[in-house]
N, C-alpha and C. Protein backbone atom coordinates (compact mmCIF):
# COMPACT_ATOMS: atom_id res chain seq x y z
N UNK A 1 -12.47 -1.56 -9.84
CA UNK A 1 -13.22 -2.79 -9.98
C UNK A 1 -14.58 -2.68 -9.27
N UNK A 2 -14.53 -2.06 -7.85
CA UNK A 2 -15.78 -1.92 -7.26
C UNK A 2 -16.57 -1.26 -8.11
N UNK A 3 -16.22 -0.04 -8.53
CA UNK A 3 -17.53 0.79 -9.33
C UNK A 3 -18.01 0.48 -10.18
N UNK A 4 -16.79 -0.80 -10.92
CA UNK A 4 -17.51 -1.37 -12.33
C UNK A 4 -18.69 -2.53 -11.68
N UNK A 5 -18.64 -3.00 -11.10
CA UNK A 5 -19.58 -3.73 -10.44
C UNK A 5 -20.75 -3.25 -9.80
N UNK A 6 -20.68 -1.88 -9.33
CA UNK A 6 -21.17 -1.74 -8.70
C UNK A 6 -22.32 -0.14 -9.68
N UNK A 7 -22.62 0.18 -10.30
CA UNK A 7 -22.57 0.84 -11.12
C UNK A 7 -23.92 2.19 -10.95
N UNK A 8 -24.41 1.85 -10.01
CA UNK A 8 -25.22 2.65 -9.19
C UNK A 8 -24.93 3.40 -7.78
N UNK A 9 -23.75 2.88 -7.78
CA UNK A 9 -23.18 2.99 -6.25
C UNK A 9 -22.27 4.72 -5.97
N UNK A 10 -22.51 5.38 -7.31
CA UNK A 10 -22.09 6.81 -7.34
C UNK A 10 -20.96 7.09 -7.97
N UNK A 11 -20.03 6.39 -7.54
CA UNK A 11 -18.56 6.14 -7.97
C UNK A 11 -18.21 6.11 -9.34
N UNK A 12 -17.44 6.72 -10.05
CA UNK A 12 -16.82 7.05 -11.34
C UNK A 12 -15.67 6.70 -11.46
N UNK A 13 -15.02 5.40 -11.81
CA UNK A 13 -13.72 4.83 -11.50
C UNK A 13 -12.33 5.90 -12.27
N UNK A 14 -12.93 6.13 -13.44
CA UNK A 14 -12.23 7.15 -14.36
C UNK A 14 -12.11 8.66 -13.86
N UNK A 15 -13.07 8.97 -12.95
CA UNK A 15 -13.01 10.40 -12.75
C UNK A 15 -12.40 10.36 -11.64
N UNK A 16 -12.92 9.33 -11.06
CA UNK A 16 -11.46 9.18 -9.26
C UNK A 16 -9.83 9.15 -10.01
N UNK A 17 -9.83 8.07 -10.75
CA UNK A 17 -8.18 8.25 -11.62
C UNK A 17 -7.98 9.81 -12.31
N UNK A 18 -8.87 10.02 -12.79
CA UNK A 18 -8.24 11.28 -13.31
C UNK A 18 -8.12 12.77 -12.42
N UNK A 19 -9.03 12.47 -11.04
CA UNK A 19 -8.41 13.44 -9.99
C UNK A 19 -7.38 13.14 -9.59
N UNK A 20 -6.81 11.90 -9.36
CA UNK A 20 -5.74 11.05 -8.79
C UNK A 20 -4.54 11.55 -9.65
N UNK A 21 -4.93 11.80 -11.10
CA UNK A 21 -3.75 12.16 -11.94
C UNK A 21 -3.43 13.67 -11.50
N UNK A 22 -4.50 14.02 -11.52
CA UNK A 22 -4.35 15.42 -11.75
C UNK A 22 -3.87 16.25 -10.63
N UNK A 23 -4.01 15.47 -9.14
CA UNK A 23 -3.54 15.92 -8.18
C UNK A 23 -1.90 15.73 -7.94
N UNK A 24 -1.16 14.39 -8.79
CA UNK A 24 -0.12 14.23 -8.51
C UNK A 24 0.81 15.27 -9.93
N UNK A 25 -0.16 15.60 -10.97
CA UNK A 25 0.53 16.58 -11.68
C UNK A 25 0.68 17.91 -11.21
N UNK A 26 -0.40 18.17 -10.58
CA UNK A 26 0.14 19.35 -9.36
C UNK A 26 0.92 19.79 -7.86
N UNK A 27 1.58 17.93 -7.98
CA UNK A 27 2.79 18.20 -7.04
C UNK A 27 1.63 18.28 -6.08
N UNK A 28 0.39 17.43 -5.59
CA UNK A 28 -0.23 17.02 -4.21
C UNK A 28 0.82 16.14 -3.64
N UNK A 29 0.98 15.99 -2.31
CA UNK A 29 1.37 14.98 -1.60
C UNK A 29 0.78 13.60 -1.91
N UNK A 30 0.98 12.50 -1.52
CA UNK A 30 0.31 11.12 -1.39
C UNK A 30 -0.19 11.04 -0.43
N UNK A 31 -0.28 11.66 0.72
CA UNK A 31 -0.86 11.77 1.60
C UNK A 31 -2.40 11.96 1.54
N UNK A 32 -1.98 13.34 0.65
CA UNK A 32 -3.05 14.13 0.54
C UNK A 32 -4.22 13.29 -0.52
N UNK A 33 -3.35 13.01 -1.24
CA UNK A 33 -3.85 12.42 -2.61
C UNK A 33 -5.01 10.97 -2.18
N UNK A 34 -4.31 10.18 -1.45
CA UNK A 34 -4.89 8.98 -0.32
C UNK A 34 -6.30 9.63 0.41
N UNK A 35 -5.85 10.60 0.72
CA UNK A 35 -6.91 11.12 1.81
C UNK A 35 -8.36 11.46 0.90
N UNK A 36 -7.54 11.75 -0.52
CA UNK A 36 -8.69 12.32 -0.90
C UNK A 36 -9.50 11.45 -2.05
N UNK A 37 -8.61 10.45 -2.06
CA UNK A 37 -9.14 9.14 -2.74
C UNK A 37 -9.84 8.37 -1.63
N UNK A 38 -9.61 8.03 0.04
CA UNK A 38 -10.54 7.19 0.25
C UNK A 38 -11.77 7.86 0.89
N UNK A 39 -12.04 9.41 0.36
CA UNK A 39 -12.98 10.17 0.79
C UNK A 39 -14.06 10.19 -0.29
N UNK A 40 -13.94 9.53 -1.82
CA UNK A 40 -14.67 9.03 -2.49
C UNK A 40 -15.46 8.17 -1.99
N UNK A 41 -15.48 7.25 -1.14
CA UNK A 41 -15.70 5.86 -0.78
C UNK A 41 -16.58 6.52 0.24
N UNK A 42 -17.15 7.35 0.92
CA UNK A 42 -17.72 7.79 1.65
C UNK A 42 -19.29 7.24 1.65
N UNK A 43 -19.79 6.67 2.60
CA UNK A 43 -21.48 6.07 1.99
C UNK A 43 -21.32 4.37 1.46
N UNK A 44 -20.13 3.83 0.48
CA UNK A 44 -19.73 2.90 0.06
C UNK A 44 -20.13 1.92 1.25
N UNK A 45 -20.35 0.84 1.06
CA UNK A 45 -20.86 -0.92 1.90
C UNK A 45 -19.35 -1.62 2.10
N UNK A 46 -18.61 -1.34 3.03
CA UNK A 46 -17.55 -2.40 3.24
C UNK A 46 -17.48 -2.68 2.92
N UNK A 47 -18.61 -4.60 3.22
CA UNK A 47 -18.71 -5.66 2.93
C UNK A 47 -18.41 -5.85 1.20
N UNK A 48 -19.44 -5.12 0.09
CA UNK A 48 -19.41 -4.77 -1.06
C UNK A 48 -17.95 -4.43 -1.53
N UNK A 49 -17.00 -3.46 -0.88
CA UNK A 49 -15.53 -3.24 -1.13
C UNK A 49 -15.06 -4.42 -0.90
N UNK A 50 -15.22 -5.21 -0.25
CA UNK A 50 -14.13 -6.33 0.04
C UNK A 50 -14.56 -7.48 -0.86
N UNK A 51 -15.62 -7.87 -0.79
CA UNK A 51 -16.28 -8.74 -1.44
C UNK A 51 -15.65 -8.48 -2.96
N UNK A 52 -16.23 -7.10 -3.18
CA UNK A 52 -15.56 -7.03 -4.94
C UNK A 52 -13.68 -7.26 -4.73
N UNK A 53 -12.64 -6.93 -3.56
CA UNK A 53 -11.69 -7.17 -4.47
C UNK A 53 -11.42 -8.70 -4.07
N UNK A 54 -12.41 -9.86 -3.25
CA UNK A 54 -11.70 -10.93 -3.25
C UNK A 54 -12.13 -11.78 -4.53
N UNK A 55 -13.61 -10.99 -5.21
CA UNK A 55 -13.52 -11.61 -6.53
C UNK A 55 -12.55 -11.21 -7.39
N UNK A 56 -11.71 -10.07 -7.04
CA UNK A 56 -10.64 -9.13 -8.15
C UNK A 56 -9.59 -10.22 -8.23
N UNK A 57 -9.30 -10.73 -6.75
CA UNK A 57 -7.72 -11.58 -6.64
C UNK A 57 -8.48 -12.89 -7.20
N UNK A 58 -9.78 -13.68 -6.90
CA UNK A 58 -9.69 -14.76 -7.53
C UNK A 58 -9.81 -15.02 -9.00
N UNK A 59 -10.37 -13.82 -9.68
CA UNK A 59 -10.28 -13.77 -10.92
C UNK A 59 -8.91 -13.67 -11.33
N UNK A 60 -7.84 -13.06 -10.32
CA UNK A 60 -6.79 -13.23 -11.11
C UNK A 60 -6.17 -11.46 -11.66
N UNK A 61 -7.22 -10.69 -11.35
CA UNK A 61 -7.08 -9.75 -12.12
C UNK A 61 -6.14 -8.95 -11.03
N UNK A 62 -5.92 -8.97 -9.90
CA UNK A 62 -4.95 -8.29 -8.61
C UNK A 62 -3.74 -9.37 -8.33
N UNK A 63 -2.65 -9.35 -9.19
CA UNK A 63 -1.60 -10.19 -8.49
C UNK A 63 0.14 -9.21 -8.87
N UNK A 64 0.65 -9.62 -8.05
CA UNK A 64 1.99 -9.62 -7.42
C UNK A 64 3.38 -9.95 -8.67
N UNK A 65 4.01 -8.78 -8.74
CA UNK A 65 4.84 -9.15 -9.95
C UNK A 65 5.71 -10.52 -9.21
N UNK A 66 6.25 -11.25 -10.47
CA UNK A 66 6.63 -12.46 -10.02
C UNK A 66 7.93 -12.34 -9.13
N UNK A 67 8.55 -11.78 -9.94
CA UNK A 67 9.84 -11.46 -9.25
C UNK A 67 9.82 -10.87 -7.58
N UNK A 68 8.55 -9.52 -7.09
CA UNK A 68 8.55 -10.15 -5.80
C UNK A 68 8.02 -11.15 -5.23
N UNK A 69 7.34 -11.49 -5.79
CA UNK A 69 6.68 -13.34 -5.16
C UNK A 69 8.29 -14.14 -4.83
N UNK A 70 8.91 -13.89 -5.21
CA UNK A 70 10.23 -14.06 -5.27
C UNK A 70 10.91 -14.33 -4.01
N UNK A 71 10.81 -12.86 -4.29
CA UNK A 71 11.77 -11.82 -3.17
C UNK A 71 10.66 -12.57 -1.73
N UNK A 72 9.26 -12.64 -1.67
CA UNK A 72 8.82 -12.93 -0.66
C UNK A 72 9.35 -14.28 0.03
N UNK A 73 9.06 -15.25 -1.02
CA UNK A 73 9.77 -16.27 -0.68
C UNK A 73 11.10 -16.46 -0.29
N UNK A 74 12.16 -15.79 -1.09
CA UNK A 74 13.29 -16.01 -0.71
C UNK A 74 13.67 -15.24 1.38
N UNK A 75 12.58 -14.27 1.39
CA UNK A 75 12.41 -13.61 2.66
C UNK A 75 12.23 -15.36 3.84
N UNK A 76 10.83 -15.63 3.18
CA UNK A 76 10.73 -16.84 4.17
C UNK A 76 11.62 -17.64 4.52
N UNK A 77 12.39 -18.05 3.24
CA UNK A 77 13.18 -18.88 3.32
C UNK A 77 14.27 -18.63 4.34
N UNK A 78 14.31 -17.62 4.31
CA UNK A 78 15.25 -16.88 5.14
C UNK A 78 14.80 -16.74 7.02
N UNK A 79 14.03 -17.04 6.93
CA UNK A 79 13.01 -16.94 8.41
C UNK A 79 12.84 -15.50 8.87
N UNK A 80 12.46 -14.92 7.85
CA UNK A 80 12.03 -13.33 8.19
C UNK A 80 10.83 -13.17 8.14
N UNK A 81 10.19 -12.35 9.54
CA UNK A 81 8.84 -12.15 9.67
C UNK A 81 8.73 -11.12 8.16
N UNK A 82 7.50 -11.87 7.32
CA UNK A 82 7.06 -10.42 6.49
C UNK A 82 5.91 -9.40 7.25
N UNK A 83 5.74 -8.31 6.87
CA UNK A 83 4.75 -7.07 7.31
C UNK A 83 4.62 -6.56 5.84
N UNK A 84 3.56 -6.48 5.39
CA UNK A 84 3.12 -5.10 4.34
C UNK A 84 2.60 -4.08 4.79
N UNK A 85 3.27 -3.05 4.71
CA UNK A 85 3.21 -1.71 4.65
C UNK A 85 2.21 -0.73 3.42
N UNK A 86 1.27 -0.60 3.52
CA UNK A 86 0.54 -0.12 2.39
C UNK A 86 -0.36 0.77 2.50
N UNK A 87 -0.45 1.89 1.44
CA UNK A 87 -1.34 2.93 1.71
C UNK A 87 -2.92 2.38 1.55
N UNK A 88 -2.70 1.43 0.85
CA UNK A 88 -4.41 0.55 0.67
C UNK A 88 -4.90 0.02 1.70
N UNK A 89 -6.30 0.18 1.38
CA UNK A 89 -6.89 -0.12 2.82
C UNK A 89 -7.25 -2.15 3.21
N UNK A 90 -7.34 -2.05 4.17
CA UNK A 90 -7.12 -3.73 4.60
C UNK A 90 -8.32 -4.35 4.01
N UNK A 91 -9.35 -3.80 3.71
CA UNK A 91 -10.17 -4.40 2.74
C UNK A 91 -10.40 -4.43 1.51
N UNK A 92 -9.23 -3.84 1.20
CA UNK A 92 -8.81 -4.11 -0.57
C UNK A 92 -7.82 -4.65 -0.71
N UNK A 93 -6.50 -4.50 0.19
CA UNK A 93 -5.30 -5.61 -0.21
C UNK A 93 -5.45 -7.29 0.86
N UNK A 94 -6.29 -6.99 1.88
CA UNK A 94 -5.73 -7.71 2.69
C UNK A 94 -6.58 -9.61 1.76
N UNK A 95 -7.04 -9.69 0.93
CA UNK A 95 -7.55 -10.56 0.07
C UNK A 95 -6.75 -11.25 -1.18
N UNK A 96 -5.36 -10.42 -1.24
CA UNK A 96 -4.16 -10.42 -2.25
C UNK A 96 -3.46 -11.46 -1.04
N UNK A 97 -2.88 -10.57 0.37
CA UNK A 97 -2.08 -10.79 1.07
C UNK A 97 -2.39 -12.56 1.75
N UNK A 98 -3.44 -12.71 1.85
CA UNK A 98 -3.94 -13.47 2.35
C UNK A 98 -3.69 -15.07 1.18
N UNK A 99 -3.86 -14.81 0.19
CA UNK A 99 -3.32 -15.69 -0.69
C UNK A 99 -1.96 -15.41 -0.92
N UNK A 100 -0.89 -14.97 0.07
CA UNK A 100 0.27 -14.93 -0.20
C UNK A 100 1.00 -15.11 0.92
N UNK A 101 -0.16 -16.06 2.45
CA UNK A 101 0.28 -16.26 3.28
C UNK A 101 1.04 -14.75 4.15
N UNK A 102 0.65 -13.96 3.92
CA UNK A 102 0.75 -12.78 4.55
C UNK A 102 -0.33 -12.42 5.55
N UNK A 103 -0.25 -12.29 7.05
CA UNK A 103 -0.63 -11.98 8.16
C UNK A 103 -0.52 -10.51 8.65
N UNK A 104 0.31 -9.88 8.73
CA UNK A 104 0.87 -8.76 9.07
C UNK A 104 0.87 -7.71 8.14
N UNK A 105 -0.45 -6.55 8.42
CA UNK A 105 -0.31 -5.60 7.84
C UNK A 105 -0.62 -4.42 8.19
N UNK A 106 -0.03 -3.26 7.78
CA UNK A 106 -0.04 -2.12 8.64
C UNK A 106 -0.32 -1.04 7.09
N UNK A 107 -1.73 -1.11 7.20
CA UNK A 107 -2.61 -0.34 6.10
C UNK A 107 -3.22 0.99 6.36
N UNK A 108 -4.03 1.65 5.39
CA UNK A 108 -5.20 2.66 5.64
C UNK A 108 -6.28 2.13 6.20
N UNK A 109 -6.32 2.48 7.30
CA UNK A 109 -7.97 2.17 8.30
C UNK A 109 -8.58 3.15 7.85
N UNK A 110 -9.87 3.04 7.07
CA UNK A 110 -10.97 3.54 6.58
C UNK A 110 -11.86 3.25 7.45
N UNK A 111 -12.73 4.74 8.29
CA UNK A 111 -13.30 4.92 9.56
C UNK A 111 -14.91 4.32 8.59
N UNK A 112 -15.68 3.41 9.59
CA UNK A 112 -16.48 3.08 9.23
C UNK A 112 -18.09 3.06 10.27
N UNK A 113 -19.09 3.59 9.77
CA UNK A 113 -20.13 3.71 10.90
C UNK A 113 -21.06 2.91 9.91
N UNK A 114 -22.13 1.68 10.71
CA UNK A 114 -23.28 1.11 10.28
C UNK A 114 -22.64 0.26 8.97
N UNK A 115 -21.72 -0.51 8.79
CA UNK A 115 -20.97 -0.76 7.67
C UNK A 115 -20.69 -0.01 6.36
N UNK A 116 -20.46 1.08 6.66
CA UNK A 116 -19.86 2.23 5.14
C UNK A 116 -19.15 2.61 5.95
N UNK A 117 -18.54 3.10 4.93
CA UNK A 117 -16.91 4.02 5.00
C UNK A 117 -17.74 5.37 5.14
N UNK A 118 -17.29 6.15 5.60
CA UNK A 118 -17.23 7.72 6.12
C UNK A 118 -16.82 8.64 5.41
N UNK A 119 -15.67 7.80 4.62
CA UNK A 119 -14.90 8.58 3.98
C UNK A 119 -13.44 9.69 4.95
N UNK A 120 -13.30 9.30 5.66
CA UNK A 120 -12.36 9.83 6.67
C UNK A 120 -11.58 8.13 7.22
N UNK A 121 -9.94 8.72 7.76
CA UNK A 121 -9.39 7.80 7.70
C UNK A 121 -8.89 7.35 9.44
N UNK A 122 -8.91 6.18 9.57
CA UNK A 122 -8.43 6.34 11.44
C UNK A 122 -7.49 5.76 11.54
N UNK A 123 -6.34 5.68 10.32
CA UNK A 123 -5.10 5.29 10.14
C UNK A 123 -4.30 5.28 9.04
N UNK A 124 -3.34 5.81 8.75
CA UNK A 124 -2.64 6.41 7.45
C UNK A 124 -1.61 5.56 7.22
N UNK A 125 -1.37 5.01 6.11
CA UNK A 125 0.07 3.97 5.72
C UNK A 125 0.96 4.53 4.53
N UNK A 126 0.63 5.68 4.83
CA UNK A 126 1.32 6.10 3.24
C UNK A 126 2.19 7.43 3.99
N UNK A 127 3.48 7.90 2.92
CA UNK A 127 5.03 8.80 3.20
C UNK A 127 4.97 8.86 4.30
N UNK A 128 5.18 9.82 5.33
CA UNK A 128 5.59 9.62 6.55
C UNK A 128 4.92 8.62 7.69
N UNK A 129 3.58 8.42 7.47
CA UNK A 129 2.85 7.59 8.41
C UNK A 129 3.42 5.99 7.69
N UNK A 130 3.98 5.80 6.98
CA UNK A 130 4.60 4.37 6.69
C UNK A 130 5.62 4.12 7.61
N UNK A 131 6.24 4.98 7.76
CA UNK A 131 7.38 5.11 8.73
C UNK A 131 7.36 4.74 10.21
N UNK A 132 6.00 5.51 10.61
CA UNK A 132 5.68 5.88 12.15
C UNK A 132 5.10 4.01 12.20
N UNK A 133 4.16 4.49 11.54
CA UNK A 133 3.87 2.79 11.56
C UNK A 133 4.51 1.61 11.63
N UNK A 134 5.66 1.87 10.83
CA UNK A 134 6.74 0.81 11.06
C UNK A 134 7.44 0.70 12.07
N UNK A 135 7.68 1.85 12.33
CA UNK A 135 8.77 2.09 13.72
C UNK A 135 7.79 1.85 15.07
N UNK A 136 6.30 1.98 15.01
CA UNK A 136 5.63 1.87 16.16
C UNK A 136 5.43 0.01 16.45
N UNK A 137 5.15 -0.91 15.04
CA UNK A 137 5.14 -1.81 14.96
C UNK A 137 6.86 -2.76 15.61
N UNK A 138 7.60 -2.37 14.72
CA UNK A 138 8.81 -2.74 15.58
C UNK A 138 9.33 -2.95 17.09
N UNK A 139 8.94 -1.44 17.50
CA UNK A 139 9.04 -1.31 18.85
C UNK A 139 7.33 -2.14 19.51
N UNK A 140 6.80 -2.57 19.10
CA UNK A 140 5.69 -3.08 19.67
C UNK A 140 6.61 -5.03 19.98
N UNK A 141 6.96 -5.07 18.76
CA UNK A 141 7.50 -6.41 18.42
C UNK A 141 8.85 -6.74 18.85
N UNK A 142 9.78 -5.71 19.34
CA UNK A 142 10.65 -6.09 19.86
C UNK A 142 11.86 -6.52 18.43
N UNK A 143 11.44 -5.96 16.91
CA UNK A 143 11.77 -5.96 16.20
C UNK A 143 13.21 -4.94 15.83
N UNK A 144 14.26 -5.43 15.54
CA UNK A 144 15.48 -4.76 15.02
C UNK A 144 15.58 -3.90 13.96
N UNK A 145 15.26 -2.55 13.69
CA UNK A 145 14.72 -2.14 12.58
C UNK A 145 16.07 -2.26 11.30
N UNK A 146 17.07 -2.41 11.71
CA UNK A 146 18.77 -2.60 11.26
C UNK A 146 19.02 -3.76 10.66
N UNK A 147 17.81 -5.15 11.21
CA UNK A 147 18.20 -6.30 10.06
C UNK A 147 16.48 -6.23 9.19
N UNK A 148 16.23 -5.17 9.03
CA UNK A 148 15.25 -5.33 8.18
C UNK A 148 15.30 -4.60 7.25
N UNK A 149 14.54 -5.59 5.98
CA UNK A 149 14.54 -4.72 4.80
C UNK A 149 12.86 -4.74 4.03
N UNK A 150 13.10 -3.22 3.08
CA UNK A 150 11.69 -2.84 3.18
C UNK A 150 12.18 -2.65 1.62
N UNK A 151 10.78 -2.54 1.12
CA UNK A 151 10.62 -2.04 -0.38
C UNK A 151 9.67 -0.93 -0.68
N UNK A 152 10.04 -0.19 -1.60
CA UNK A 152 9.20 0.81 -1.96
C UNK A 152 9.40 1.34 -3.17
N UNK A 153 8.27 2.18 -3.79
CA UNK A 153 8.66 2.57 -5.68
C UNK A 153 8.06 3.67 -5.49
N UNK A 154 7.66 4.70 -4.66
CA UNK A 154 7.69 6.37 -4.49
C UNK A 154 8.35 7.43 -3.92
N UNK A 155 8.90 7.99 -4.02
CA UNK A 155 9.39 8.74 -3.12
C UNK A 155 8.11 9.00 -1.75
N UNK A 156 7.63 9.16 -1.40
CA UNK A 156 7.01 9.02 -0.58
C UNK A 156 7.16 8.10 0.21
N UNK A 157 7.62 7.26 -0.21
CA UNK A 157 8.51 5.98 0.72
C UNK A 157 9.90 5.85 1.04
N UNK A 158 10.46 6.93 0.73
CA UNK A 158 11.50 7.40 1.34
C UNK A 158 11.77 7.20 3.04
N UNK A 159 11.22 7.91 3.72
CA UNK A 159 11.17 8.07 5.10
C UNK A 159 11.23 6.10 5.61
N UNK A 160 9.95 5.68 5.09
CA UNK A 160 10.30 4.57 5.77
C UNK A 160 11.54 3.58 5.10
N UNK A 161 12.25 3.89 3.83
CA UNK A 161 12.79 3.31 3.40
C UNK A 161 14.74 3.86 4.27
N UNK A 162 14.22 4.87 4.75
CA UNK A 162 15.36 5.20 6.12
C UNK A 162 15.62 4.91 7.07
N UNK A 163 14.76 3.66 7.25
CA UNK A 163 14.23 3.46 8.78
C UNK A 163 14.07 2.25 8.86
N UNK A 164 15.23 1.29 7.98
CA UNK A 164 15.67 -0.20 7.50
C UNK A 164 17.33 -0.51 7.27
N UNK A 165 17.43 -1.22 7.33
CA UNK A 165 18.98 -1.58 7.32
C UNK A 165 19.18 -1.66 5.84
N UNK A 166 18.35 -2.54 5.16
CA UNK A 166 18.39 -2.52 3.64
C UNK A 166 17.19 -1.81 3.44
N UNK A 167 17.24 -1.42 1.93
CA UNK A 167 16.39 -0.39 1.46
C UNK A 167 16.42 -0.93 0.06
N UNK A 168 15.12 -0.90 -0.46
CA UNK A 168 15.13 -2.04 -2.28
C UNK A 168 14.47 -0.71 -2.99
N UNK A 169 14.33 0.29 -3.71
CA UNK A 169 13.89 0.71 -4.66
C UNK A 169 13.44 -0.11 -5.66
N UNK A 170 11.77 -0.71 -5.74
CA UNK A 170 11.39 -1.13 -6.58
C UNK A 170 10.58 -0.77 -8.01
N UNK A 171 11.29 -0.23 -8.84
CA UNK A 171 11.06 0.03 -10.44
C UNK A 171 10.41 1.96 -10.21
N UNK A 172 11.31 2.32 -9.78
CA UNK A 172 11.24 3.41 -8.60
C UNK A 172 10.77 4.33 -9.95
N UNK A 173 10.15 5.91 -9.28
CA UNK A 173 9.81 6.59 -10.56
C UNK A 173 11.06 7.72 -9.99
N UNK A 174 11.38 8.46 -10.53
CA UNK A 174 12.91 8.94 -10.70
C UNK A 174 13.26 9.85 -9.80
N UNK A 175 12.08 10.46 -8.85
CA UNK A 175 12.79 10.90 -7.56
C UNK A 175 13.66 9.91 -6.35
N UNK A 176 12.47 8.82 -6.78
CA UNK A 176 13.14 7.45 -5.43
C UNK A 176 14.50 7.50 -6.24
N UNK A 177 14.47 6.69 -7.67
CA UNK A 177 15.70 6.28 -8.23
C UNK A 177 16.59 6.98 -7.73
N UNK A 178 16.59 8.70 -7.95
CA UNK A 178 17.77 9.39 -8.10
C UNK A 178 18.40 9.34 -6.44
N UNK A 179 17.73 9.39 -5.20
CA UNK A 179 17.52 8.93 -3.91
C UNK A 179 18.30 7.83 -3.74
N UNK A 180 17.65 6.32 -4.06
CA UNK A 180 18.54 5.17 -4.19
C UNK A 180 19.70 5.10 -4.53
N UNK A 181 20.16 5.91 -5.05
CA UNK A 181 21.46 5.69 -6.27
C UNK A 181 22.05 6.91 -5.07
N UNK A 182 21.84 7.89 -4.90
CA UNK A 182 22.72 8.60 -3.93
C UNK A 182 23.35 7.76 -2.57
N UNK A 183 21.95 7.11 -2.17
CA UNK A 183 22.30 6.59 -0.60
C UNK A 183 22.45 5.33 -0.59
N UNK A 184 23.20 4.40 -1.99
CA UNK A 184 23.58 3.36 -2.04
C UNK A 184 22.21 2.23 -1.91
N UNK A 185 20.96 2.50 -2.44
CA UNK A 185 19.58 1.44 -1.95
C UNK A 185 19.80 0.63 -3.19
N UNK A 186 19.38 -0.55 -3.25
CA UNK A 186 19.06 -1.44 -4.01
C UNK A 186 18.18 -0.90 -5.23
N UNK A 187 18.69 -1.10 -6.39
CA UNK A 187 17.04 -0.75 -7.62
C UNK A 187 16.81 -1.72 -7.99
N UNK A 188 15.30 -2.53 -7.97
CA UNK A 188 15.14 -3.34 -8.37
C UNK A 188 14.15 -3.16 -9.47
N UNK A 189 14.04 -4.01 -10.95
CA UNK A 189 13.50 -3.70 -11.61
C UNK A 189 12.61 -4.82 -12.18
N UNK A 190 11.31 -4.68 -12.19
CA UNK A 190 10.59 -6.27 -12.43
C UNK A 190 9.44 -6.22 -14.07
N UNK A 191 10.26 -5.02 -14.43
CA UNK A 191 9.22 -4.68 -15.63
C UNK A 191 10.29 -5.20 -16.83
């Protein structure tokens, strides 16, 4: 959405997706893949990233399958602190979250000098750093990691999806599935 807006700004929205493809057809990590997607953004205006996705969510065009809008609510209802866990950075989801009464998030910190991104990261939320993050957050909070439950749809979310009492496989792509279905996790399916 930024680059379409932004259309001088260097960025090739199609050629970032199609490295993005092309790295996960060669069996890159998500790690890696993250790292090397928010290293596009390098030079990029914050302000300009955020700005474009809070016009993305008010247009409507960034929202939340219903069914977890759901699941969120039925969480509240329940009096459970929510946290999102996400490899996206806090100035692209945190404008979704925020219209979803969501406070708590433990994202990609995209290192920033003179308001641009760097393109280097000073905090990772994605496969194993989802985990650390969670488990560092918990123990910060005095949080039970045993009555909590987490969602995820990559294998790459495995680790932190070990590191919960419940575990939801959501519309998982078939490494999580086959994972879920071994170690008894929830599959949830919203498509």
């Amino acid at each position: 959405h930024y680059a379409s807006e932004h259309p001088g700004c260097g960025l090739d929205a199609d050629a970032v997706l199609a490295e993005v493809r092309a790295a996960r057809a060669a069996c890159r990590s998500r790690v890696e893949i993250n790292d090397h997607y928010y290293a596009t953004f390098a030079g990029q205006s914050r302000a300009a990233v955020r700005a474009s996705a809070e016009r993305l969510v008010e247009a409507g065009g960034l929202r939340p399958k219903p069914m977890m809008v759901d699941r969120l609510e039925a969480h509240r209802r329940d009096g459970d602190g929510i946290v999102v866990v996400s490899g996206s950075s806090r100035d692209i989801i945190e404008p979704l979250l925020r219209r979803l009464g969501i406070t708590d998030t433990l994202c990609a910190e995209p290192e920033t000098r003179d308001g641009r991104y760097t393109g280097r990261l000073l905090a990772r939320a994605i496969g194993p750093h989802k985990a650390e993050r969670l488990r560092d957050f918990c123990a910060a909070h005095h949080v039970d990691r045993s009555r909590c439950t987490a969602y995820g749809d990559d294998i790459s979310d495995a680790p932190m999806l070990s590191e919960v009492g419940r575990s939801v496989a959501v519309d998982p792509e078939p490494r999580l599935a086959g994972l879920a279905r071994d170690r008894g996790w929830e599959i949830l399916t919203t498509r």
